[in-house]
N, C-alpha and C. Protein backbone atom coordinates (compact mmCIF):
# COMPACT_ATOMS: atom_id res chain seq x y z
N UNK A 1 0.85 -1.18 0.00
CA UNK A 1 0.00 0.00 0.00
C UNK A 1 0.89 1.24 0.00
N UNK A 2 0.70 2.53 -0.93
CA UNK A 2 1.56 3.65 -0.92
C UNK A 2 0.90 4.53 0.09
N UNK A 3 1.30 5.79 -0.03
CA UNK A 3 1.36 6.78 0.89
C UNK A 3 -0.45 7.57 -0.02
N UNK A 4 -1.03 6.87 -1.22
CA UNK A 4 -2.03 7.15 -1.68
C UNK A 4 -3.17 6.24 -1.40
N UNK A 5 -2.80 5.41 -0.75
CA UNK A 5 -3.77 4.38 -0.39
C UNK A 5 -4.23 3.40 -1.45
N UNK A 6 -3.40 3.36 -2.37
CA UNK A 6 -3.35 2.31 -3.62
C UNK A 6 -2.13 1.31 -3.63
N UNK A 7 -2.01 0.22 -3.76
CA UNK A 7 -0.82 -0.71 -4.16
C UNK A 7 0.05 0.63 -5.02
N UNK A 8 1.39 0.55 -4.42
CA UNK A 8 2.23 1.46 -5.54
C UNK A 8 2.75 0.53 -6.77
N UNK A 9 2.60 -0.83 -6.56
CA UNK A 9 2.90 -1.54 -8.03
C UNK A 9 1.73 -0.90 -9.07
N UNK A 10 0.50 -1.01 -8.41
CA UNK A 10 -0.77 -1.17 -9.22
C UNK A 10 -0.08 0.72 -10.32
N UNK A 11 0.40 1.32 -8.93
CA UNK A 11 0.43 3.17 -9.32
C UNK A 11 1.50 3.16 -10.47
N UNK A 12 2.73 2.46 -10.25
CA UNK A 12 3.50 2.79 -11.07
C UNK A 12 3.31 1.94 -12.50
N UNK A 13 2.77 0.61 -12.43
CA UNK A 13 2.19 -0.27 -13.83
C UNK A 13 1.40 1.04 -14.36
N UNK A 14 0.62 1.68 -13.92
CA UNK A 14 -0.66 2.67 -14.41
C UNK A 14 0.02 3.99 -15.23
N UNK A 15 1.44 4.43 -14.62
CA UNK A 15 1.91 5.57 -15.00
C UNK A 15 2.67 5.06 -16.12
N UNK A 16 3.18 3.87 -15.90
CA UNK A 16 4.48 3.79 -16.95
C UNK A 16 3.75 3.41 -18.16
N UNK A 17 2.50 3.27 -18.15
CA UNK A 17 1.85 2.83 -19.38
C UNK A 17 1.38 3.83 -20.31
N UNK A 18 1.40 5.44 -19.45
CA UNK A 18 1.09 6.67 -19.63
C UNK A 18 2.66 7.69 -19.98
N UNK A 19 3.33 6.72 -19.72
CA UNK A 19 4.88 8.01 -20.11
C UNK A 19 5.33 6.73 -21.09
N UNK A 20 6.00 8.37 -22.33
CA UNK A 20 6.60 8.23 -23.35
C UNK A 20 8.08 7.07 -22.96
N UNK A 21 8.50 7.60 -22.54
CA UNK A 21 9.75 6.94 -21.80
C UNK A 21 10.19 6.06 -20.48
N UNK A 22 9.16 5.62 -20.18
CA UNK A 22 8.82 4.85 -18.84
C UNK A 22 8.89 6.05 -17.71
N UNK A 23 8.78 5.60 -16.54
CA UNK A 23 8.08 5.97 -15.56
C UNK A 23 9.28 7.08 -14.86
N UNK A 24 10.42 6.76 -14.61
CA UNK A 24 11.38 7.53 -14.43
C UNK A 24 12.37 8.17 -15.26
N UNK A 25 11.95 8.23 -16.42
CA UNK A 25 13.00 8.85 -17.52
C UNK A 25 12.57 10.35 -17.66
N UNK A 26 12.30 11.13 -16.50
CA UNK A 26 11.81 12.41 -16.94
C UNK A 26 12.70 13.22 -16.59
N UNK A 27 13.45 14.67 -16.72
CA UNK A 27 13.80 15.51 -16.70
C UNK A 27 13.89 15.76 -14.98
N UNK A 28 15.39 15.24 -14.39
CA UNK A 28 15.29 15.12 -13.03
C UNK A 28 16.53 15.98 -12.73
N UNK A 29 17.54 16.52 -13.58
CA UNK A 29 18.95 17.03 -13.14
C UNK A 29 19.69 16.25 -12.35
N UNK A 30 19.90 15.01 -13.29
CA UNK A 30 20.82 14.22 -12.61
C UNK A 30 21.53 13.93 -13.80
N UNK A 31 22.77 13.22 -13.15
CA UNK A 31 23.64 12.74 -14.62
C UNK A 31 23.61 11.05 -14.30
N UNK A 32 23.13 10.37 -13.58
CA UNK A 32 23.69 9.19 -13.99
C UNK A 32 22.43 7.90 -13.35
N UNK A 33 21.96 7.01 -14.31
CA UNK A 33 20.71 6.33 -13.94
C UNK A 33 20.37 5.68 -12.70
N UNK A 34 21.58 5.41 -11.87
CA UNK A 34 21.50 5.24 -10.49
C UNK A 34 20.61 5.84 -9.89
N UNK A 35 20.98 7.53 -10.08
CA UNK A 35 20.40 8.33 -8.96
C UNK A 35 19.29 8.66 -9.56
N UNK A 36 18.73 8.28 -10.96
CA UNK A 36 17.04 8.21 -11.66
C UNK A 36 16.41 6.58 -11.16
N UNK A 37 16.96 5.81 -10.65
CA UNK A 37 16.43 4.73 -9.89
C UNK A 37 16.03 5.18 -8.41
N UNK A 38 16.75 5.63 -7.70
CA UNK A 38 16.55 6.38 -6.26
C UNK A 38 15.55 7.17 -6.44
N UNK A 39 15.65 8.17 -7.46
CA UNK A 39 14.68 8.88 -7.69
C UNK A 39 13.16 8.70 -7.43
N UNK A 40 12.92 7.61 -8.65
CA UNK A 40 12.02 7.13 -9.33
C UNK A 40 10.75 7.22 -8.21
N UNK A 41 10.69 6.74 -6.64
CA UNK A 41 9.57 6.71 -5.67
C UNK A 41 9.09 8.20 -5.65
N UNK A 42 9.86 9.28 -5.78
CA UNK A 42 9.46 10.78 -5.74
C UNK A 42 8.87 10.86 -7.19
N UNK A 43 9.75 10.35 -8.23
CA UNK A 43 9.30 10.97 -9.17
C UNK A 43 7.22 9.91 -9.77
N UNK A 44 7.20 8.85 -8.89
CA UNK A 44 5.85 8.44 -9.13
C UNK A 44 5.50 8.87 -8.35
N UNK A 45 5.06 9.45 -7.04
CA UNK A 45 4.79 10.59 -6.49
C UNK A 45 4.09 11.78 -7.24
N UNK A 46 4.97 11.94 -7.69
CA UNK A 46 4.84 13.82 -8.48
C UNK A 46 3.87 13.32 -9.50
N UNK A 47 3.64 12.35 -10.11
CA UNK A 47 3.09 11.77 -11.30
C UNK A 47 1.62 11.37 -10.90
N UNK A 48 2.02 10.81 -9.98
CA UNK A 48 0.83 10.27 -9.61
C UNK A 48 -0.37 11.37 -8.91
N UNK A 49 0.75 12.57 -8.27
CA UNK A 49 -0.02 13.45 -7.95
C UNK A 49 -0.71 14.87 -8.85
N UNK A 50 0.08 14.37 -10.03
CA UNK A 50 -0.44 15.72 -10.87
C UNK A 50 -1.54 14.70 -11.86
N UNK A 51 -1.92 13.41 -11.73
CA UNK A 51 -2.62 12.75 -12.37
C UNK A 51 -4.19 12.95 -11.70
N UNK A 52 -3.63 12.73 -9.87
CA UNK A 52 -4.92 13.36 -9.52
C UNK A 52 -5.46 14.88 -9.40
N UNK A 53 -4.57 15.43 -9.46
CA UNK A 53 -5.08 16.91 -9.70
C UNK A 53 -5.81 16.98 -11.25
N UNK A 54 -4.93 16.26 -12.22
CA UNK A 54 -5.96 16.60 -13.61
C UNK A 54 -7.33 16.08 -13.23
N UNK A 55 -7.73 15.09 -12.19
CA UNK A 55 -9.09 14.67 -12.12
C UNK A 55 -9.77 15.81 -11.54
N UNK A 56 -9.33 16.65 -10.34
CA UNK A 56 -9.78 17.41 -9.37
C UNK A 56 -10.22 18.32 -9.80
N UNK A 57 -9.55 19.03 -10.88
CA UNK A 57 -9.52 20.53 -11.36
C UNK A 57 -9.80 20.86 -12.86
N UNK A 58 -10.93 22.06 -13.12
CA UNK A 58 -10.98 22.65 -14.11
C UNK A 58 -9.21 23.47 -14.70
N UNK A 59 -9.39 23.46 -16.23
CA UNK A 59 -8.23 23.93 -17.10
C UNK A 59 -8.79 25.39 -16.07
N UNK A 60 -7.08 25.93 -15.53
CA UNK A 60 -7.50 27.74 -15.33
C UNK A 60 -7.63 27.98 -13.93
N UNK A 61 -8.02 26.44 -13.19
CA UNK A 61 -7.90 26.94 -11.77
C UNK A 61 -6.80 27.68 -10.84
N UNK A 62 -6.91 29.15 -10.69
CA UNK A 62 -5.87 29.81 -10.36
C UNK A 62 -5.38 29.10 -8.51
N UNK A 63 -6.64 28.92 -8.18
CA UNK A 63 -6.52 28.39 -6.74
C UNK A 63 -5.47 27.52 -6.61
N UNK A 64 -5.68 26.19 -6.91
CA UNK A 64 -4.77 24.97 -7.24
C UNK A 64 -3.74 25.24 -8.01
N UNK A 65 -3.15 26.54 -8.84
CA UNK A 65 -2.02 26.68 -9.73
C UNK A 65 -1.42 27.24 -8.46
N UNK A 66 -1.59 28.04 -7.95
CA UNK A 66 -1.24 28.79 -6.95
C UNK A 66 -0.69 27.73 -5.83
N UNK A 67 -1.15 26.99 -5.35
CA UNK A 67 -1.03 26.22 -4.48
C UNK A 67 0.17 24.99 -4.92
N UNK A 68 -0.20 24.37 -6.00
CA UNK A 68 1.07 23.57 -6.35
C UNK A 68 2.31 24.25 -6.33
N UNK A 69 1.77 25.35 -7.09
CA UNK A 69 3.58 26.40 -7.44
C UNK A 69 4.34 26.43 -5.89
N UNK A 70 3.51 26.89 -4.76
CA UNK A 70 3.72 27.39 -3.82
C UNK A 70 4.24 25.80 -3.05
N UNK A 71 3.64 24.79 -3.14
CA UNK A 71 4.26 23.61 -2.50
C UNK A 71 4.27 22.22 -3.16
N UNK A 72 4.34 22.32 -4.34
CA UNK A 72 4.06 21.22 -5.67
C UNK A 72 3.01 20.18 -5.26
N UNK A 73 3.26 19.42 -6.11
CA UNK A 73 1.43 18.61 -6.18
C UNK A 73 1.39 17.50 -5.62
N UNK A 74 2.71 17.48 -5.16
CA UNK A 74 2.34 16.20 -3.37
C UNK A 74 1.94 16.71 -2.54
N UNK A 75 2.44 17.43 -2.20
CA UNK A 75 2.11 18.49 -0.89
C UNK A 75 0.67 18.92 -1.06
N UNK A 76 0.75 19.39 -2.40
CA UNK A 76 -0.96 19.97 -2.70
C UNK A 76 -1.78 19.28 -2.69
N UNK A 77 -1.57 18.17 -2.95
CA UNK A 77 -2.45 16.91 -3.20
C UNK A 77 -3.02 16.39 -1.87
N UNK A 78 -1.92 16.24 -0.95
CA UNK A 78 -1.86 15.70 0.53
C UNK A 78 -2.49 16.50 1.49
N UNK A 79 -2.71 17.86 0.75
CA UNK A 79 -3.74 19.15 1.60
C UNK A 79 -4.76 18.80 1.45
N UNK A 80 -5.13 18.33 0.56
CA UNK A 80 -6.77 18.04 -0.18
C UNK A 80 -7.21 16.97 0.58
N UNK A 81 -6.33 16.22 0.07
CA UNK A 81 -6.81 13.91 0.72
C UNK A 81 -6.95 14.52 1.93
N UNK A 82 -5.96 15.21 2.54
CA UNK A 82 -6.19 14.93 4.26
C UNK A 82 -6.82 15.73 5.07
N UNK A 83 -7.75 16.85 4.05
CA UNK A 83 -8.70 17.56 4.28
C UNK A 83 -8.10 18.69 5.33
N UNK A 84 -7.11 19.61 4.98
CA UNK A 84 -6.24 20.83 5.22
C UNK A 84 -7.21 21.60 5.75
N UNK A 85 -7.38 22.53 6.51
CA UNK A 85 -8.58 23.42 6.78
C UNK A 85 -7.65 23.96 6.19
N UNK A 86 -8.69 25.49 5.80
CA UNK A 86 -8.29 26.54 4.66
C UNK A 86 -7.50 27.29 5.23
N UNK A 87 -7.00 28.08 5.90
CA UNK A 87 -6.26 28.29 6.77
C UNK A 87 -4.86 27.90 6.64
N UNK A 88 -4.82 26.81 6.72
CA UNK A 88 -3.27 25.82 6.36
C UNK A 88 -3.16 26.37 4.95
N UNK A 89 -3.72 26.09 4.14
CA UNK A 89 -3.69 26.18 2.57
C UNK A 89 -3.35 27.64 2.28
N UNK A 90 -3.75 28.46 2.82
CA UNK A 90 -3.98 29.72 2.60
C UNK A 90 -2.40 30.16 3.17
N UNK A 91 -2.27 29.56 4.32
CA UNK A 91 -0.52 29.78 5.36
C UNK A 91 0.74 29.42 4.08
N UNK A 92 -0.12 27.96 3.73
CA UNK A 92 0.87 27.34 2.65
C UNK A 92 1.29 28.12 1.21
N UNK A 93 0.75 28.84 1.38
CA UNK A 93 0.83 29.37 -0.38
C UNK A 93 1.42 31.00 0.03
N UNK A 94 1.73 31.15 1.44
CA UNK A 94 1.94 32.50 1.97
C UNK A 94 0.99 34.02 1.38
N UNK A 95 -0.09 33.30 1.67
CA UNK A 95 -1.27 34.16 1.76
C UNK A 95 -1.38 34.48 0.21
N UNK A 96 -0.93 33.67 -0.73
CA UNK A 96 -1.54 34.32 -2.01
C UNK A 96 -3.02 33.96 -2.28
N UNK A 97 -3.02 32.76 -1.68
CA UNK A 97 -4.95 32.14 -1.91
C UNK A 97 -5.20 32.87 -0.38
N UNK A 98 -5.92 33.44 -0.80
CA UNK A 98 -7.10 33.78 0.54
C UNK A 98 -7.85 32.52 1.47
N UNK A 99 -8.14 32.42 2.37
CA UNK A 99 -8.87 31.51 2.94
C UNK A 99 -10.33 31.40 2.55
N UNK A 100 -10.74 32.26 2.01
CA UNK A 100 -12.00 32.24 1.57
C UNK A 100 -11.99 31.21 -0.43
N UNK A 101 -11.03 31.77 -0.75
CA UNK A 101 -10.36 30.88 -2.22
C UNK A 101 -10.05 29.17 -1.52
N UNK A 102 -9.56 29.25 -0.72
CA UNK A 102 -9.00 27.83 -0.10
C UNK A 102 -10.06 27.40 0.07
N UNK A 103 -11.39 27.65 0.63
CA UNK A 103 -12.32 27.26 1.18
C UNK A 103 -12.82 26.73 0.18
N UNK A 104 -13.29 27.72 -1.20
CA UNK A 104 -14.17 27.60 -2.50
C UNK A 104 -12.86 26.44 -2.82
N UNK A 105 -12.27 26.60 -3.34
CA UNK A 105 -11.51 25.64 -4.12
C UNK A 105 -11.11 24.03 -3.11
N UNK A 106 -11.35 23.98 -2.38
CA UNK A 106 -11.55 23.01 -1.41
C UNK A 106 -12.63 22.00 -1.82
N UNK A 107 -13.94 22.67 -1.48
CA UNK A 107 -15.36 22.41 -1.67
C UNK A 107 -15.36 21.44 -3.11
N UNK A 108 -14.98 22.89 -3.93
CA UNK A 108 -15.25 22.05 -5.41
C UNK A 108 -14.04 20.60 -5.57
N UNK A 109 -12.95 20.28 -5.11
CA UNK A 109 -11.88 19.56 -5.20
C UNK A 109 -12.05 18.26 -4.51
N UNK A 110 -12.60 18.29 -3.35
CA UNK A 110 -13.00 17.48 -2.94
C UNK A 110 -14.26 16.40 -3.07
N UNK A 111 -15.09 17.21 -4.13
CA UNK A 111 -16.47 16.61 -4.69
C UNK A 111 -15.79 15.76 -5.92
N UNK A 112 -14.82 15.57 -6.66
CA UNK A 112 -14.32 15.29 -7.16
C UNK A 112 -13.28 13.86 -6.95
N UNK A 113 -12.67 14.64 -5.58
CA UNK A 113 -11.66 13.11 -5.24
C UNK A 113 -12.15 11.98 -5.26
N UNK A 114 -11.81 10.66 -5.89
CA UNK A 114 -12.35 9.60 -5.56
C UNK A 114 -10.87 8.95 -6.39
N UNK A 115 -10.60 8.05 -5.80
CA UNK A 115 -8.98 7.47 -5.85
C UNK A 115 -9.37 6.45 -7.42
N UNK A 116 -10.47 5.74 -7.63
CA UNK A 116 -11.28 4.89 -9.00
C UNK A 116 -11.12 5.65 -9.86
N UNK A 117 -11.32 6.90 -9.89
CA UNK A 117 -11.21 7.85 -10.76
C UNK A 117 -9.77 8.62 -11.68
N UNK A 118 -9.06 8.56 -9.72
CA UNK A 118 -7.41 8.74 -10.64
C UNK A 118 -7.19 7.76 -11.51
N UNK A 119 -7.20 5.87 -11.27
CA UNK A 119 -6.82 5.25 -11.45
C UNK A 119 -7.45 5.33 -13.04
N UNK A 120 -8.94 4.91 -13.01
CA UNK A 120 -9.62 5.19 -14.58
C UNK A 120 -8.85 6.01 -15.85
N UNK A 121 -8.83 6.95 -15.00
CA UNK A 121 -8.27 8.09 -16.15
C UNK A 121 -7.35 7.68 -16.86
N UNK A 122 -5.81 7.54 -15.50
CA UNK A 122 -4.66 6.36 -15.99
C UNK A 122 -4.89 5.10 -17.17
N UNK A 123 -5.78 4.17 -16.29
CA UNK A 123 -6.26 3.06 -17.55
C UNK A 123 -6.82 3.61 -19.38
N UNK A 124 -7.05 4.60 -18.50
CA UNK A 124 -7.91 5.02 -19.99
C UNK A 124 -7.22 5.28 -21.09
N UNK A 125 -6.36 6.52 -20.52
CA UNK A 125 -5.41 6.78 -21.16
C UNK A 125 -4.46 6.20 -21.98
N UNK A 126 -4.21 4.52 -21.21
CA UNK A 126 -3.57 4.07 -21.52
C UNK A 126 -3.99 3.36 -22.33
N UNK A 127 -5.45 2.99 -22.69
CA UNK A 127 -5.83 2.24 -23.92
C UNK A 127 -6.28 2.98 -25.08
N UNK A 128 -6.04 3.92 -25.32
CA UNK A 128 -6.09 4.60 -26.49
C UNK A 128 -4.67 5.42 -26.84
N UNK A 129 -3.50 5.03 -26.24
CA UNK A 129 -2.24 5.27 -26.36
C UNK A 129 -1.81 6.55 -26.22
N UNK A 130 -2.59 7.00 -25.38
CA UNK A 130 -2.13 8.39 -24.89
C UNK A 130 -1.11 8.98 -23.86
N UNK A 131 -0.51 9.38 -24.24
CA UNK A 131 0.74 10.04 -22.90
C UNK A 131 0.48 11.00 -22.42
N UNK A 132 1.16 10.63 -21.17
CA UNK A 132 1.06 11.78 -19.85
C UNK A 132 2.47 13.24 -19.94
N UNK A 133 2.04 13.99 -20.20
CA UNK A 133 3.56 14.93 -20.25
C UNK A 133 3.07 15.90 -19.06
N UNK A 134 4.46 16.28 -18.57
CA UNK A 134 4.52 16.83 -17.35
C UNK A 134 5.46 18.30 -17.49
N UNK A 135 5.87 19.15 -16.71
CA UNK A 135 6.76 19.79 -16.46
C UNK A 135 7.63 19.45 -16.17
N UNK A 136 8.71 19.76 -16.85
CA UNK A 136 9.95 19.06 -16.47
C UNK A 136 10.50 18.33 -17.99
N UNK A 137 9.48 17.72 -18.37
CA UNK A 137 9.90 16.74 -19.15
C UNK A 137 10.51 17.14 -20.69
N UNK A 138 11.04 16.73 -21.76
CA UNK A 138 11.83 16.88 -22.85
C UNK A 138 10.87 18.01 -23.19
N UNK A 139 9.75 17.16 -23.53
CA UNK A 139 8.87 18.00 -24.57
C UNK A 139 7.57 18.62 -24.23
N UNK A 140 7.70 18.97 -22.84
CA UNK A 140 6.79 19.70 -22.44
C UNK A 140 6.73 21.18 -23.52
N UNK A 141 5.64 21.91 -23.46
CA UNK A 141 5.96 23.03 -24.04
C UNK A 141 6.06 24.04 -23.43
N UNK A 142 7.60 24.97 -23.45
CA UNK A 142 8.03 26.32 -22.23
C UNK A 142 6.86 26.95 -22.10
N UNK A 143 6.16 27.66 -23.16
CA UNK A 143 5.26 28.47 -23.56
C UNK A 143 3.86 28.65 -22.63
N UNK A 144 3.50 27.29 -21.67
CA UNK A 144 2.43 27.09 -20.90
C UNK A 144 2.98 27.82 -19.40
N UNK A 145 4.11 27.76 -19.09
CA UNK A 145 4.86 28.20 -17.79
C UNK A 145 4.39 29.72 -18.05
N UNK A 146 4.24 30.71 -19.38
CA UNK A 146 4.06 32.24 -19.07
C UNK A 146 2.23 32.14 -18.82
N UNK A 147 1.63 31.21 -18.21
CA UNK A 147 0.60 31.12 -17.90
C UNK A 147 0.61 31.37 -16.18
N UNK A 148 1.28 31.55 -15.62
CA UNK A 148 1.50 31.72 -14.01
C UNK A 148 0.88 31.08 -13.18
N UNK A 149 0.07 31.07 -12.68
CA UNK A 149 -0.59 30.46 -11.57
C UNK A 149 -1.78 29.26 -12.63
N UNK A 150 -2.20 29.30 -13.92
CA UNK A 150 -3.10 28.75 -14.76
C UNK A 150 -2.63 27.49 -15.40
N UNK A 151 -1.16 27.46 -15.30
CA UNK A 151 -1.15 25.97 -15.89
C UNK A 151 -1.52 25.37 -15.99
N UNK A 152 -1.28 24.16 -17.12
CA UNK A 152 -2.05 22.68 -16.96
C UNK A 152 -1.27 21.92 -16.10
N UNK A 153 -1.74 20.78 -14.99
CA UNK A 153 -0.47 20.18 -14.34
C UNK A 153 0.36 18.89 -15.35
N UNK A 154 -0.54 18.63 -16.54
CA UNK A 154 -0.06 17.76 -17.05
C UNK A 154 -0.82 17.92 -18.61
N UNK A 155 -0.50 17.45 -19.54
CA UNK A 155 -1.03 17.40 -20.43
C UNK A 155 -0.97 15.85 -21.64
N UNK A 156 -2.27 15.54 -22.15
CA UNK A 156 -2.00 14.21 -22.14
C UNK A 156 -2.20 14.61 -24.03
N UNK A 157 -1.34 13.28 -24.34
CA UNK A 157 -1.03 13.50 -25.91
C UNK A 157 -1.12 12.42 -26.45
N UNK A 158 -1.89 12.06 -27.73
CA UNK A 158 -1.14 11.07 -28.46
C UNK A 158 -0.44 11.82 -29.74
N UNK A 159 0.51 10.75 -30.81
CA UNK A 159 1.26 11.15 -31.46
C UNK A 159 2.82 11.64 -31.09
N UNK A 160 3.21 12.45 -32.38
CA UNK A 160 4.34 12.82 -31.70
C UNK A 160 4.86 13.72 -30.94
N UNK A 161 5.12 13.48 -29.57
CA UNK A 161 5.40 14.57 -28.89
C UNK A 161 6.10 15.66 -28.93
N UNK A 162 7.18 15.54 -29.87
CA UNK A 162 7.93 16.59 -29.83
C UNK A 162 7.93 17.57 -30.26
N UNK A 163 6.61 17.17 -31.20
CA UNK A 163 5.74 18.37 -31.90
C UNK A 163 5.36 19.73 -30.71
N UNK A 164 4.82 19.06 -29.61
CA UNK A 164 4.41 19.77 -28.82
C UNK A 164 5.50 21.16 -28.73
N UNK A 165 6.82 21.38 -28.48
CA UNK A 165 7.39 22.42 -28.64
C UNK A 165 7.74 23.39 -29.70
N UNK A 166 6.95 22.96 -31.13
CA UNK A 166 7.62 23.47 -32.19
C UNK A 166 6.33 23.92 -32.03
N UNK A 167 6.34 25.86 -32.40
CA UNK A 167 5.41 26.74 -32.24
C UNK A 167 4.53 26.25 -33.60
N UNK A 168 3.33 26.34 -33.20
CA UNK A 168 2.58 26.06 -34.50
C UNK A 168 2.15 24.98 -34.95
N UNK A 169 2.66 23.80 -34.44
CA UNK A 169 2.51 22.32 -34.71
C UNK A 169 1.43 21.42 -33.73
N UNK A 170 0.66 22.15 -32.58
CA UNK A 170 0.11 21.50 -31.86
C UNK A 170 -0.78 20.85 -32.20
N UNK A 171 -1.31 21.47 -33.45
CA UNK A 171 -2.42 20.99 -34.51
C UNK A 171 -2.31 19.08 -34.68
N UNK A 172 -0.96 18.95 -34.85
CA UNK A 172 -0.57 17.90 -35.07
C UNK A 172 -0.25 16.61 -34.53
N UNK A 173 -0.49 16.77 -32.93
CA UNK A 173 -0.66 15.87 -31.88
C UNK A 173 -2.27 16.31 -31.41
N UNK A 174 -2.99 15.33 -30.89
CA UNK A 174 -4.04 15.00 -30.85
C UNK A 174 -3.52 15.67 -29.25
N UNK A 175 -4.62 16.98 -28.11
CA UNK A 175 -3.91 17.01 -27.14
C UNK A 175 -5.26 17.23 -25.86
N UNK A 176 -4.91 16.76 -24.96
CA UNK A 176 -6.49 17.51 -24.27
C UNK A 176 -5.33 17.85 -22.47
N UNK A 177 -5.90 19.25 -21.80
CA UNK A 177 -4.61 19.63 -21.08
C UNK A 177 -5.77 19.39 -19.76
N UNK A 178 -5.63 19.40 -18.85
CA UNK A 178 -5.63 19.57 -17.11
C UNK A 178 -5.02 20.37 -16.43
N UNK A 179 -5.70 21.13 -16.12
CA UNK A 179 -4.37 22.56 -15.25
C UNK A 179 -3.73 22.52 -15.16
């Protein structure tokens, strides 16, 4: 059982079926695959947690952009599951979400959580051969970061990804984004 309350075999079979490059080959600032093996429990973590935020959240939610930026999407994630009073959330992000935003964006986030649902999405994804791209990764596209607090946390693709960075070409990967 992980720290999500799912088998982490079941979590990481689900992700690696969703990344271009398996499960730990993402953009970590390391030089040598050792320390992308060590890695790898954080980096399904981060994956797993920006998988449930694409379930949680409308494209644009400034609340939840705000909040990951401010403590990324384990942390953010782990505010939500473990039901943070707004307050915390609001402390956490050093008062850029208001407690009254924490509250609203709470409400709606939590009507949403249901752990079947992260997992679904994952499966789903994975049978129509779609990938999970993240921040960080090769071919994320820079261009979504001058979105500030609005990002997508992930964006799922089929085709070729690398399209995704060449201005003008998005046309050309099939793409649907999640904050």
């Amino acid at each position: 059982m992980s720290r999500w309350g799912i088998d982490d075999n079941r979590i990481a079979a689900a992700l690696a079926a969703v990344r271009p490059d398996g499960v730990g080959e993402r953009s970590l600032d390391v030089d040598d695959r050792d320390d992308r093996i060590d890695d790898e429990p954080r980096v399904i973590d981060d994956l797993f947690a920006r998988a449930i935020w694409s379930v949680l959240v409308e494209p644009g939610d400034s609340t939840a952009g705000a909040l990951i930026a401010a403590v990324g999407a384990v942390t953010a994630a782990r505010l939500v599951i473990d039901r943070a009073p707004a307050q915390t959330i609001s402390d956490a992000t050093r008062g850029e979400v208001t407690t009254d935003a924490a509250t609203s964006g709470v409400a709606r986030w939590i009507e949403r959580l249901r752990a079947n649902d992260v997992m679904r999405s994952l499966e789903s994804a994975a049978r129509c051969r779609a990938v999970m791209v993240v921040p960080g990764d090769a071919h994320w596209p820079e261009s979504l970061d001058a979105l500030g607090d609005s990002p997508p946390v992930l964006l799922w693709a089929r085709g070729d990804t690398a399209l995704l960075r060449r201005p003008g070409d998005w046309h050309s990967a099939e793409l649907k984004w999640a904050l």
